[in-house]
N, C-alpha and C. Protein backbone atom coordinates (compact mmCIF):
# COMPACT_ATOMS: atom_id res chain seq x y z
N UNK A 1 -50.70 56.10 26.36
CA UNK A 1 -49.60 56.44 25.47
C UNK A 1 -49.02 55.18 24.81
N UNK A 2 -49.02 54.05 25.36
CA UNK A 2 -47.98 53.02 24.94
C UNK A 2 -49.21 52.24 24.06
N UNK A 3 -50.50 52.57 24.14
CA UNK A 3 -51.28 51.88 23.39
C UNK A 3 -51.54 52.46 22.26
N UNK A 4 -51.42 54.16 22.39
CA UNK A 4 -51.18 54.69 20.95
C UNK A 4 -50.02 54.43 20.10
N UNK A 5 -48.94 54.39 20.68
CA UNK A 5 -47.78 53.44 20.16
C UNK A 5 -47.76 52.11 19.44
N UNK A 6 -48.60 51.54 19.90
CA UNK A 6 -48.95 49.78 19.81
C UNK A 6 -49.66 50.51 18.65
N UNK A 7 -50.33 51.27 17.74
CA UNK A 7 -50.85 51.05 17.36
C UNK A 7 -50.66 51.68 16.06
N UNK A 8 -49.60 52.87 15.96
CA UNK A 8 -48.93 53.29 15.54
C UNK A 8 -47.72 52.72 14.73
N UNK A 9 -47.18 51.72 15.77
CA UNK A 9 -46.48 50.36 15.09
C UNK A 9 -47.31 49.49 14.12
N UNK A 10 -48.29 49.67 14.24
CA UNK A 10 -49.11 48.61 13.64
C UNK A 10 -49.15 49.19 12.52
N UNK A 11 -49.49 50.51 11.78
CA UNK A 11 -49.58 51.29 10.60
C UNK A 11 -48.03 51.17 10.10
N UNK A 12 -47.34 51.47 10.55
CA UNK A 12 -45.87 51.22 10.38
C UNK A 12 -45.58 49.91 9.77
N UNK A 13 -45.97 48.67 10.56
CA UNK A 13 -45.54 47.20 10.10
C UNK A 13 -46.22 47.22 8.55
N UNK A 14 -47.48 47.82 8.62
CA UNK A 14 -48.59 47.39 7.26
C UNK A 14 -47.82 48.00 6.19
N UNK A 15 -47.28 49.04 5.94
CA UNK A 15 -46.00 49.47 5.05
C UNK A 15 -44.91 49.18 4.96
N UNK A 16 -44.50 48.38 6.24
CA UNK A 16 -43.09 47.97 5.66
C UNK A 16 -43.48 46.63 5.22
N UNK A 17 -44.74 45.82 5.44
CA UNK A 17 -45.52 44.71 4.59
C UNK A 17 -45.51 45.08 3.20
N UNK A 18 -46.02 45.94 2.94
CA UNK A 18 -46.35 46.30 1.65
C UNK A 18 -44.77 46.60 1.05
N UNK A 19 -44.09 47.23 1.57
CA UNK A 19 -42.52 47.49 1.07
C UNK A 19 -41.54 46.35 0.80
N UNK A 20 -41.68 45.37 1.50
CA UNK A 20 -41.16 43.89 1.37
C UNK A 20 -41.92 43.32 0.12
N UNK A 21 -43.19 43.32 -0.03
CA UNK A 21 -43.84 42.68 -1.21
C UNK A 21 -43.35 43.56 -2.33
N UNK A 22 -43.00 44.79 -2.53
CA UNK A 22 -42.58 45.81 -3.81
C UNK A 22 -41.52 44.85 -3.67
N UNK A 23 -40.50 44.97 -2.56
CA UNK A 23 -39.31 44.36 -3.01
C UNK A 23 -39.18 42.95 -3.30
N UNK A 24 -39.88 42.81 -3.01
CA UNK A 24 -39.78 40.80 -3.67
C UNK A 24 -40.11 40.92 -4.75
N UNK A 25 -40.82 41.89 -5.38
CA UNK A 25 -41.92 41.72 -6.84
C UNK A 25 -40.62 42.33 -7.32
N UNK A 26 -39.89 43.13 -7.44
CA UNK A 26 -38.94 43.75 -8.25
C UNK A 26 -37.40 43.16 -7.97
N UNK A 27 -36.99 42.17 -7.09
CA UNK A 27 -36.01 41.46 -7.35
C UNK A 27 -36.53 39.92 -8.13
N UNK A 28 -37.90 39.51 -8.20
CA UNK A 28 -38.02 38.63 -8.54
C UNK A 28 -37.88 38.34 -10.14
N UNK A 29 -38.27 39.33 -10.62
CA UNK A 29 -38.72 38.84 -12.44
C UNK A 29 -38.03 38.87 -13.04
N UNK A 30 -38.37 37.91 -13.93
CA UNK A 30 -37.11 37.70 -15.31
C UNK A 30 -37.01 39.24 -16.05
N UNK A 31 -37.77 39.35 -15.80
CA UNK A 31 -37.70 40.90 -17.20
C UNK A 31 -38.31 42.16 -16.45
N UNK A 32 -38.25 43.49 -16.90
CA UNK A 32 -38.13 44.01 -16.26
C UNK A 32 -40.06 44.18 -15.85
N UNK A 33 -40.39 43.95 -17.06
CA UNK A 33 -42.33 43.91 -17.14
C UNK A 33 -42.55 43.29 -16.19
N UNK A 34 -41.91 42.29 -15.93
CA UNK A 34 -42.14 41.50 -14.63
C UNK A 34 -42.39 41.88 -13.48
N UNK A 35 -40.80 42.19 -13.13
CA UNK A 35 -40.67 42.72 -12.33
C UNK A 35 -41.64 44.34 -12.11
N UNK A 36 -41.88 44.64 -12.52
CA UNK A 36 -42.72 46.06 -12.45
C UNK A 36 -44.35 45.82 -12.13
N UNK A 37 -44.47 44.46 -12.47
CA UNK A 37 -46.05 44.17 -12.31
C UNK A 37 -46.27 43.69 -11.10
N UNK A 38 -44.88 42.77 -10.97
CA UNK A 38 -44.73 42.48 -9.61
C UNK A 38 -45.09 43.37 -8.11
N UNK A 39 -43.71 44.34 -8.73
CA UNK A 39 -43.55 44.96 -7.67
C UNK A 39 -44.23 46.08 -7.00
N UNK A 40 -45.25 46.22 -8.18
CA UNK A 40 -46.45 47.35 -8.14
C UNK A 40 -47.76 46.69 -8.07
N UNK A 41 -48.00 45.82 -8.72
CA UNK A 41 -49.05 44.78 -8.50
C UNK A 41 -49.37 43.91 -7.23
N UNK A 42 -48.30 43.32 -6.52
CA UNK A 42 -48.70 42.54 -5.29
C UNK A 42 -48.70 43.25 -4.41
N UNK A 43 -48.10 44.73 -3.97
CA UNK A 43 -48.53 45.48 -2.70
C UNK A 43 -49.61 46.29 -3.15
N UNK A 44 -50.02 46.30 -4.10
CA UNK A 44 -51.57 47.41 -4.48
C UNK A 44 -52.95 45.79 -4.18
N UNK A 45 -52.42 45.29 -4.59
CA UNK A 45 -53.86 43.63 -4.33
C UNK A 45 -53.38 42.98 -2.50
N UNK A 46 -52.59 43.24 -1.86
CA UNK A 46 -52.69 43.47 -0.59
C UNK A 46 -53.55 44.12 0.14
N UNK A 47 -52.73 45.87 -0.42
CA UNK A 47 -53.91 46.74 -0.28
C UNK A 47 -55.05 47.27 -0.07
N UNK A 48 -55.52 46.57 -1.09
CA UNK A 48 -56.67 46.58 -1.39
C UNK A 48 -57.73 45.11 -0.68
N UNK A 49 -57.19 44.35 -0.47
CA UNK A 49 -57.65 43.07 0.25
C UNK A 49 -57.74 43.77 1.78
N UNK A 50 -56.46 44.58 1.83
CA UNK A 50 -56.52 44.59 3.34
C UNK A 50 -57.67 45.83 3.69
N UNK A 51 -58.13 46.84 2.75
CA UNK A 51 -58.91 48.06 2.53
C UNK A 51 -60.10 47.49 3.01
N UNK A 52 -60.29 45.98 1.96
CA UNK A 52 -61.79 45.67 1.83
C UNK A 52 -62.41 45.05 2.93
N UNK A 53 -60.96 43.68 3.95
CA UNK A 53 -61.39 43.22 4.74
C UNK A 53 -61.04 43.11 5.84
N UNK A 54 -59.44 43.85 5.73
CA UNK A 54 -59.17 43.79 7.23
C UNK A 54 -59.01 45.21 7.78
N UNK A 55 -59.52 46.64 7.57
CA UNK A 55 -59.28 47.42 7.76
C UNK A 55 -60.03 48.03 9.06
N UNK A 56 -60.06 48.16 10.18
CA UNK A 56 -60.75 48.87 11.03
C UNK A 56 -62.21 49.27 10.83
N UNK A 57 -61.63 50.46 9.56
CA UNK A 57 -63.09 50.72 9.49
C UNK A 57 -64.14 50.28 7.90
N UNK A 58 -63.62 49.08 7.85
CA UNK A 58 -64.42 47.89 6.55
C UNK A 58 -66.13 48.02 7.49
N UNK A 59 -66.36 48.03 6.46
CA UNK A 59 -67.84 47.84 6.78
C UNK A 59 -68.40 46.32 7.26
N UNK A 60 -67.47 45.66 6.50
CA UNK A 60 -67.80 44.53 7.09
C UNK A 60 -68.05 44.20 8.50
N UNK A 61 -68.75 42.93 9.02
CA UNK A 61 -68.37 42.54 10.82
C UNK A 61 -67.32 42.16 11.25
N UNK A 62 -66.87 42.14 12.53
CA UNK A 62 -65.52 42.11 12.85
C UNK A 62 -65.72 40.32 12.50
N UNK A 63 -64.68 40.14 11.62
CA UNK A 63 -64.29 38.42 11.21
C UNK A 63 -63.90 37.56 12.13
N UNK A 64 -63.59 38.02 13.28
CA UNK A 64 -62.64 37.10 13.85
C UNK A 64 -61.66 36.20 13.51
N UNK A 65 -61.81 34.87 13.38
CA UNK A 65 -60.59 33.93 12.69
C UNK A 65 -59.80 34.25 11.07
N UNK A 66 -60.76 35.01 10.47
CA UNK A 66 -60.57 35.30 9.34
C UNK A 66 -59.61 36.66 9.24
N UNK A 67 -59.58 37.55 9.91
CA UNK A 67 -59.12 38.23 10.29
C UNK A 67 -58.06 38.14 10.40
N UNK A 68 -57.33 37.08 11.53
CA UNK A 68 -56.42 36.66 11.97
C UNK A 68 -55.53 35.88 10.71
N UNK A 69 -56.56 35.30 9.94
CA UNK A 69 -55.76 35.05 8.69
C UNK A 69 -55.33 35.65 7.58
N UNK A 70 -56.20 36.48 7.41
CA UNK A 70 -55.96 37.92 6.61
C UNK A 70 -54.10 38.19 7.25
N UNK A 71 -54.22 39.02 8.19
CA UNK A 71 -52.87 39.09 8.57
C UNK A 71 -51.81 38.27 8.24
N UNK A 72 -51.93 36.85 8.63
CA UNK A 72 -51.15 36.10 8.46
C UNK A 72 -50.61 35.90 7.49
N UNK A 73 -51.22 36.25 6.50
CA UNK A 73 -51.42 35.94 4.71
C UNK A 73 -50.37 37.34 4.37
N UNK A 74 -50.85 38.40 4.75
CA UNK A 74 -49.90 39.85 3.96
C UNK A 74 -48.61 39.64 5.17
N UNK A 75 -48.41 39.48 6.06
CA UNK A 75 -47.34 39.48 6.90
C UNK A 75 -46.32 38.73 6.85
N UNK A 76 -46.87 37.11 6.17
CA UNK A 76 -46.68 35.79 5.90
C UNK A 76 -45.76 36.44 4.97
N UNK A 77 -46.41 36.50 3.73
CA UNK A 77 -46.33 36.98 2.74
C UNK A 77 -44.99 37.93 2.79
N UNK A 78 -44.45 38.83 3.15
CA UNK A 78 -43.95 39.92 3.19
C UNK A 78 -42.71 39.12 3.94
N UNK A 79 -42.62 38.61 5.12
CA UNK A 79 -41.63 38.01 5.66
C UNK A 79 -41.02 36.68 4.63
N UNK A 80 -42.07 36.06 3.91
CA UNK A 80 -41.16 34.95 3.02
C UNK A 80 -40.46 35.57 1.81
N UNK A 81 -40.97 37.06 1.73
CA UNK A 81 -40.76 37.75 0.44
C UNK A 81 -39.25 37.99 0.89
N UNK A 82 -38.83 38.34 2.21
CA UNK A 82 -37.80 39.21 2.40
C UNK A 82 -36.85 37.36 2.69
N UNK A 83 -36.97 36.61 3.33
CA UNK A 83 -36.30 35.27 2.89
C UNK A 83 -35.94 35.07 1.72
N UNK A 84 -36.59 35.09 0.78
CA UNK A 84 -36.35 34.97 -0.87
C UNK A 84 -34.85 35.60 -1.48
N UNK A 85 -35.43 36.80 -0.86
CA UNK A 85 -34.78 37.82 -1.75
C UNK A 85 -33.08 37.88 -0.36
N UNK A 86 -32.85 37.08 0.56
CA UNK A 86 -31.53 36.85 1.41
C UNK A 86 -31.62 37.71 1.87
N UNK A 87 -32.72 38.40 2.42
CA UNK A 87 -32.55 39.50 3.33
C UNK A 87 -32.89 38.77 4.88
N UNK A 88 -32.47 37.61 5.35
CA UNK A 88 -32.64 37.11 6.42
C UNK A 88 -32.89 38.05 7.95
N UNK A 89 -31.45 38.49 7.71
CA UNK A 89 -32.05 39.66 8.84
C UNK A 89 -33.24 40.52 9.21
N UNK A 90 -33.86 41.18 7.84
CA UNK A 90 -34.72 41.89 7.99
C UNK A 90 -36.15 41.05 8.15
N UNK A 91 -35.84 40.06 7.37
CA UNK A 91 -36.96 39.00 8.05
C UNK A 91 -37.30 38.63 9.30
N UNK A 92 -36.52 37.95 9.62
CA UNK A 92 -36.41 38.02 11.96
C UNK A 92 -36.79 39.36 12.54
N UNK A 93 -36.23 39.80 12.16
CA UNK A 93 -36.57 41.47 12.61
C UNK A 93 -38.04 41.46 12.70
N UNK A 94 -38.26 41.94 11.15
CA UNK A 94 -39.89 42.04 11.06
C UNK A 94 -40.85 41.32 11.48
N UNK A 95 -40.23 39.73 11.36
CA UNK A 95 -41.45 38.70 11.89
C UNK A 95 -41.60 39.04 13.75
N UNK A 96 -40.37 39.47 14.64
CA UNK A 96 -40.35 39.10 15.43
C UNK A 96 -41.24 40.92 15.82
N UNK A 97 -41.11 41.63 15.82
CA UNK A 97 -41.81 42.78 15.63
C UNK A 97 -43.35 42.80 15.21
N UNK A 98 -43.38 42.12 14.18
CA UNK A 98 -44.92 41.80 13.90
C UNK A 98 -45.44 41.28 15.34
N UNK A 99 -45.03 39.92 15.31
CA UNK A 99 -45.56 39.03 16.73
C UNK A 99 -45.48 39.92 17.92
N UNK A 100 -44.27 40.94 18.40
CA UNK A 100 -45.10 41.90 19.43
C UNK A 100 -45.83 42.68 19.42
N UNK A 101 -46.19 42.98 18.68
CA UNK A 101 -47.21 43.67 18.27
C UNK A 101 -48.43 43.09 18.33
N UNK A 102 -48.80 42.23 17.68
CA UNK A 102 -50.00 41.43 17.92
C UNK A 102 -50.52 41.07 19.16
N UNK A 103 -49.57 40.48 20.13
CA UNK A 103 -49.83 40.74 21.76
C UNK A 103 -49.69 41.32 22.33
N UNK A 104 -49.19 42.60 22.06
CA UNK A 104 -49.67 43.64 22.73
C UNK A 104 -50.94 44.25 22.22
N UNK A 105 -51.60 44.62 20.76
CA UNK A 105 -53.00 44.75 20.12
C UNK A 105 -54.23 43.88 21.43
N UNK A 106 -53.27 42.62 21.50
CA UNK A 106 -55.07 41.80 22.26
C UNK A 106 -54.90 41.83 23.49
N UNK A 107 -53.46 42.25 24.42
CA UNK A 107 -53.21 42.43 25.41
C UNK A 107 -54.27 43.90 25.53
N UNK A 108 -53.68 44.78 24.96
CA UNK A 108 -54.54 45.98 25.23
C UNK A 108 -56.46 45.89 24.62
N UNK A 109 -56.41 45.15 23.63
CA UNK A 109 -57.93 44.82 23.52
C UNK A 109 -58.76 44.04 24.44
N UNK A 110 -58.47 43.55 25.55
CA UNK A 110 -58.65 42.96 26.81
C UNK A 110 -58.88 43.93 27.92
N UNK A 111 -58.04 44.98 27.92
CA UNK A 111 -58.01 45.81 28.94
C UNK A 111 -59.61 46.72 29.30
């Protein structure tokens, strides 16, 4: 049960990733084109990065290190987005949520 949870959180974090990048893309731009390309543009090329290479079931082989950077990169990403934009709180939050999550993923991928 707690590993379907763990993992469940994990689908959860990848949208509120993607929801932090809308919101950085749409507080960021000078204009509103901007902002709209932004904010629709950098969580769809996440997306889609994350579709192609970090997704479970990518056809690709499991990457290992690359993998690990993949994450780092949309999560990264999403937590400096929410810094930007003075949402400090929700940043800690999320970063610190992400990181349990992740050890619990290899805690239970060990088991």
């Amino acid at each position: 049960m707690i590993q379907s949870t763990t993992l469940v959180l994990r689908v959860l974090l990848d949208v509120c990733a993607l929801a932090a990048l809308a919101y950085w893309g749409f507080m960021t731009g000078e204009t509103r084109r901007v902002r709209y390309r932004l904010g629709i543009g950098l969580p769809l090329l996440a997306g889609i990065a994350w579709a192609l290479l970090g997704s479970p079931t990518t056809a690709l082989p499991d990457m290992g290190i690359q993998h690990l950077v993949l994450e780092m990169v949309i999560f990264g990403s999403a937590i400096l987005g929410l810094i930007a934009c003075k949402q400090l709180f929700l940043a800690s939050v999320f970063g610190l949520v992400v990181i349990l999550n992740e050890v619990l993923i290899v805690i239970w991928s060990r088991i």
